[in-house]
Protein backbone atom coordinates (compact mmCIF):
# COMPACT_ATOMS: atom_id res chain seq x y z
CA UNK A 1 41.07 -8.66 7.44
CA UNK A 2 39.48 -9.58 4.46
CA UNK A 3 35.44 -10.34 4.25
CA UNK A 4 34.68 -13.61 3.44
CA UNK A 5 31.54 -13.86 0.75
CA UNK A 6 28.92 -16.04 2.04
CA UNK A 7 26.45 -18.69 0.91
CA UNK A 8 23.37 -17.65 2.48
CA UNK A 9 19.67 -19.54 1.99
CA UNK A 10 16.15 -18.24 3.15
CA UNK A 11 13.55 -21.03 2.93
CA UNK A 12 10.31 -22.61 4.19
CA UNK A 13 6.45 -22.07 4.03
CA UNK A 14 6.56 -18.79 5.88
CA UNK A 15 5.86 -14.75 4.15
CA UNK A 16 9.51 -13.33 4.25
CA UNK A 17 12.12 -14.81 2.88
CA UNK A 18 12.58 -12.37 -0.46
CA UNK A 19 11.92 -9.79 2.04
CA UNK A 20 15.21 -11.13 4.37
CA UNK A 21 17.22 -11.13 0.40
CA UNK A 22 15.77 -7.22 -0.24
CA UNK A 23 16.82 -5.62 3.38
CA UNK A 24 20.63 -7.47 2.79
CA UNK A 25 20.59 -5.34 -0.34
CA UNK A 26 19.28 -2.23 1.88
CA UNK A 27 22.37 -2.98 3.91
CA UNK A 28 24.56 -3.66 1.31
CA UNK A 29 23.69 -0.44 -0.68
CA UNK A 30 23.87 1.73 2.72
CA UNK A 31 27.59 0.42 2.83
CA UNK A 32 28.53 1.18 -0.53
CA UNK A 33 28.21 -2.35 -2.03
CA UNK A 34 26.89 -3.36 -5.43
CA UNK A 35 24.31 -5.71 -5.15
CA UNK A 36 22.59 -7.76 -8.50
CA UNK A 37 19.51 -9.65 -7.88
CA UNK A 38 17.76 -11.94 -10.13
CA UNK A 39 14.08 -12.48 -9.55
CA UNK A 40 13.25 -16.20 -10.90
CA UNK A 41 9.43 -16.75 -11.94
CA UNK A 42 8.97 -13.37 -11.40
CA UNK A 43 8.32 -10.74 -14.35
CA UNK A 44 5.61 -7.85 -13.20
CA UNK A 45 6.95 -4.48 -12.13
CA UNK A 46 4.61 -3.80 -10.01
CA UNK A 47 6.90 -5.12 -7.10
CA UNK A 48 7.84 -2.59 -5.08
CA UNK A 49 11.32 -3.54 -5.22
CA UNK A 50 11.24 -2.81 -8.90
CA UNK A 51 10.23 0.35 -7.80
CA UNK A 52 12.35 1.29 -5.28
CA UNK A 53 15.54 0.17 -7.40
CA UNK A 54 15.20 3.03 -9.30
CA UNK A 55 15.99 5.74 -6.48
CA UNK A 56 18.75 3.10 -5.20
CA UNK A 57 22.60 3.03 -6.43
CA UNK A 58 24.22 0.24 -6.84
CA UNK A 59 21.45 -1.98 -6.95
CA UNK A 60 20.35 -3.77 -10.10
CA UNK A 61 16.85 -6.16 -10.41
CA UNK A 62 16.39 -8.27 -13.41
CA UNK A 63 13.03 -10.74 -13.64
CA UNK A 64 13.55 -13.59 -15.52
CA UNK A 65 10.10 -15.14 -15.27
CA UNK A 66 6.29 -14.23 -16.24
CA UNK A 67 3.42 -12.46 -15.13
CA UNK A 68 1.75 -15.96 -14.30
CA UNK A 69 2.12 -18.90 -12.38
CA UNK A 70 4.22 -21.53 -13.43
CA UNK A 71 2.46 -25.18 -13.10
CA UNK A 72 4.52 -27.12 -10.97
CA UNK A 73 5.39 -30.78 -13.22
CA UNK A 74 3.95 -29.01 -16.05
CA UNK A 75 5.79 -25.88 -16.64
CA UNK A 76 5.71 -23.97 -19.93
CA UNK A 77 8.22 -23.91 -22.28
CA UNK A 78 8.83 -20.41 -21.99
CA UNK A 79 9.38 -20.37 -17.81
CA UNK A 80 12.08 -22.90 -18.80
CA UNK A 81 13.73 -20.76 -21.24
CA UNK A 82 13.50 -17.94 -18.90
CA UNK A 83 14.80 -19.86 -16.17
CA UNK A 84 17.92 -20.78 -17.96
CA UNK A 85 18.59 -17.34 -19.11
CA UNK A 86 18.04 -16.12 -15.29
CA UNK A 87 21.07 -19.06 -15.01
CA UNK A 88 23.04 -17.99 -17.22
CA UNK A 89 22.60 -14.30 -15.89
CA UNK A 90 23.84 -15.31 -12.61
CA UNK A 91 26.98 -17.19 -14.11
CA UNK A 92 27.93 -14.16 -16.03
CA UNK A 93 27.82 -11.86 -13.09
CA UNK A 94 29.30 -13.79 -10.63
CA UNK A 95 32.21 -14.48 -13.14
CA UNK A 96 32.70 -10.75 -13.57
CA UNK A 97 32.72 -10.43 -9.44
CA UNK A 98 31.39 -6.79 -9.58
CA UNK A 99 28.93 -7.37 -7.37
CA UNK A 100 29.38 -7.67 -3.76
CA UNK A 101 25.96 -9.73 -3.03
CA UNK A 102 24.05 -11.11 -5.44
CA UNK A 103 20.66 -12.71 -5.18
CA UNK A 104 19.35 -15.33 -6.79
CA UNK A 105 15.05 -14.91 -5.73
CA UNK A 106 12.71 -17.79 -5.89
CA UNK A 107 15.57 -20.21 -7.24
CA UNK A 108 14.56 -23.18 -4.86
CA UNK A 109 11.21 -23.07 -6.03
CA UNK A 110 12.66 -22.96 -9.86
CA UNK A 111 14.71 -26.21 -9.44
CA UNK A 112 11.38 -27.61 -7.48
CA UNK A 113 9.29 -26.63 -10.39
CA UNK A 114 11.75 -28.39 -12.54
CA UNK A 115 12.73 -25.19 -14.78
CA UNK A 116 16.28 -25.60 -13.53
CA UNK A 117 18.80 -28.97 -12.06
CA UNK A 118 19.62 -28.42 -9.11
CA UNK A 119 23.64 -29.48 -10.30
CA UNK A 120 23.08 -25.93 -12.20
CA UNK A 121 22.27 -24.01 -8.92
CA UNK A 122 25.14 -25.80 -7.04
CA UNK A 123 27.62 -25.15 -9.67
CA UNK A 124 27.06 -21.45 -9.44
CA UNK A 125 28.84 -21.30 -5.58
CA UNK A 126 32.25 -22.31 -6.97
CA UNK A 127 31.61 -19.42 -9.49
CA UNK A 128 31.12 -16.59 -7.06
CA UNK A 129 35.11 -14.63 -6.06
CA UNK A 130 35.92 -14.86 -2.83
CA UNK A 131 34.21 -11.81 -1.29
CA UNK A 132 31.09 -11.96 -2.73
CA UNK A 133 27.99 -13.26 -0.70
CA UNK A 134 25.45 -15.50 -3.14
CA UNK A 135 21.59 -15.44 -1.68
CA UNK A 136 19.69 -18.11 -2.59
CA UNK A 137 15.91 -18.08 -1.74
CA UNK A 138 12.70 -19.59 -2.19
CA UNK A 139 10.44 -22.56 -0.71
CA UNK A 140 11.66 -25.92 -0.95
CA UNK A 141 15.76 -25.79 -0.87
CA UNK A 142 17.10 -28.97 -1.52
CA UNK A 143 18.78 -31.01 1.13
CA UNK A 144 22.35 -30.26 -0.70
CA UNK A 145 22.07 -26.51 -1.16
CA UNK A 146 21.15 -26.42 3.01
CA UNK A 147 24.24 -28.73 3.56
CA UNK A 148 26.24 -25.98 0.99
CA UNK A 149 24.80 -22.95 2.53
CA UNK A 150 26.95 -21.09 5.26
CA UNK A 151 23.87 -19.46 6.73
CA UNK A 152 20.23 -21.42 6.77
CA UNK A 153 17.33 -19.71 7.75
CA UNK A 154 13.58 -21.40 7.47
CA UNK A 155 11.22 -18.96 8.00
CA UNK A 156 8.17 -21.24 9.38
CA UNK A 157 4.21 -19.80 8.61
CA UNK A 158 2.56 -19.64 11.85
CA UNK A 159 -0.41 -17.61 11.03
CA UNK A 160 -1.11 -15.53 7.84
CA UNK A 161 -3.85 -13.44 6.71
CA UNK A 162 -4.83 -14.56 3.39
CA UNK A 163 -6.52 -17.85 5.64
CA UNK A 164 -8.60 -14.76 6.81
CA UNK A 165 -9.27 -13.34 3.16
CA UNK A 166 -7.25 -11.02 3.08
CA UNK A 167 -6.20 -10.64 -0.29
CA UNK A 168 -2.07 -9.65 -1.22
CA UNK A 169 -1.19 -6.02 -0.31
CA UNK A 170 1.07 -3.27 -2.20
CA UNK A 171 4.39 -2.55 0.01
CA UNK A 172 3.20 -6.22 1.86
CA UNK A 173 3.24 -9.13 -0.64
CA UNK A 174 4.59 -7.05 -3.79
């Protein structure tokens, strides 16, 4: 029996949900599978998943976004442009169906923001070949993309440690 490819969506206010996207393309890799990921208002490699995709097969990151943060109803021209070529990234591979997941990071927050429609984002699922799974994540899905989705997971913040001070951690928050 075939696998089917899924639509799957990680969302909410919680610490985790590009985390969930990076240990499906652990899994993914472990099996064999060719995984693409596109990091969306994202562009610093000092991510440890940059890092690590260097000593990993099969598993390609591309940042399509800046070292900055992107002001939400205000966004800069560039973090549009970037958004859109992150877009048109994900249409192109999908297309080709060479991957077996592909990941699509921070995209809810990118339609949010207003750097993307969210028509764009929904017309990438019909895109995707039958066998691949599509990962959509970031805060804020839209009510359509959770209807889409075959999987829905809202990872709720119940405590975190920046309220304490900490400040963001190597191998924790990057």
């Amino acid at each position: 029996m075939a696998e089917k490819g899924l639509v799957l969506l990680y969302t909410g206010n919680g610490k985790g949900k590009t985390t969930a996207a990076l240990g499906l393309a652990l899994r993914a890799v472990g099996h064999g599978q060719k995984v693409f990921m596109i990091q969306f208002m994202k562009g610093s490699s000092k991510y440890g998943e940059i890092q690590a995709s260097k000593y990993l097969p099969n598993f390609t990151i591309v940042q399509k976004g800046r070292d900055t943060f992107v002001k939400k109803g205000n966004p800069d021209p560039i973090d549009i442009e970037l958004a859109k070529e992150g877009l048109n990234l994900a249409k192109e591979i999908l297309q080709k169906g060479e991957h077996d997941l592909v990941i699509l990071d921070e995209i809810n927050v990118a339609v949010d923001f207003g750097l993307l429609k969210e028509e764009d984002v929904l017309g990438l699922i019909p895109l995707k070949r039958q066998n691949t799974t599509l990962v959509l994540t970031g805060r804020y899905a839209s009510e359509k993309l959770i209807s889409i989705a075959d999987m829905v997971s809202e990872v709720e913040e119940i405590k975190h440690h920046y309220k304490k001070g900490i400040p963001a951690q190597e191998g924790i928050e990057f």
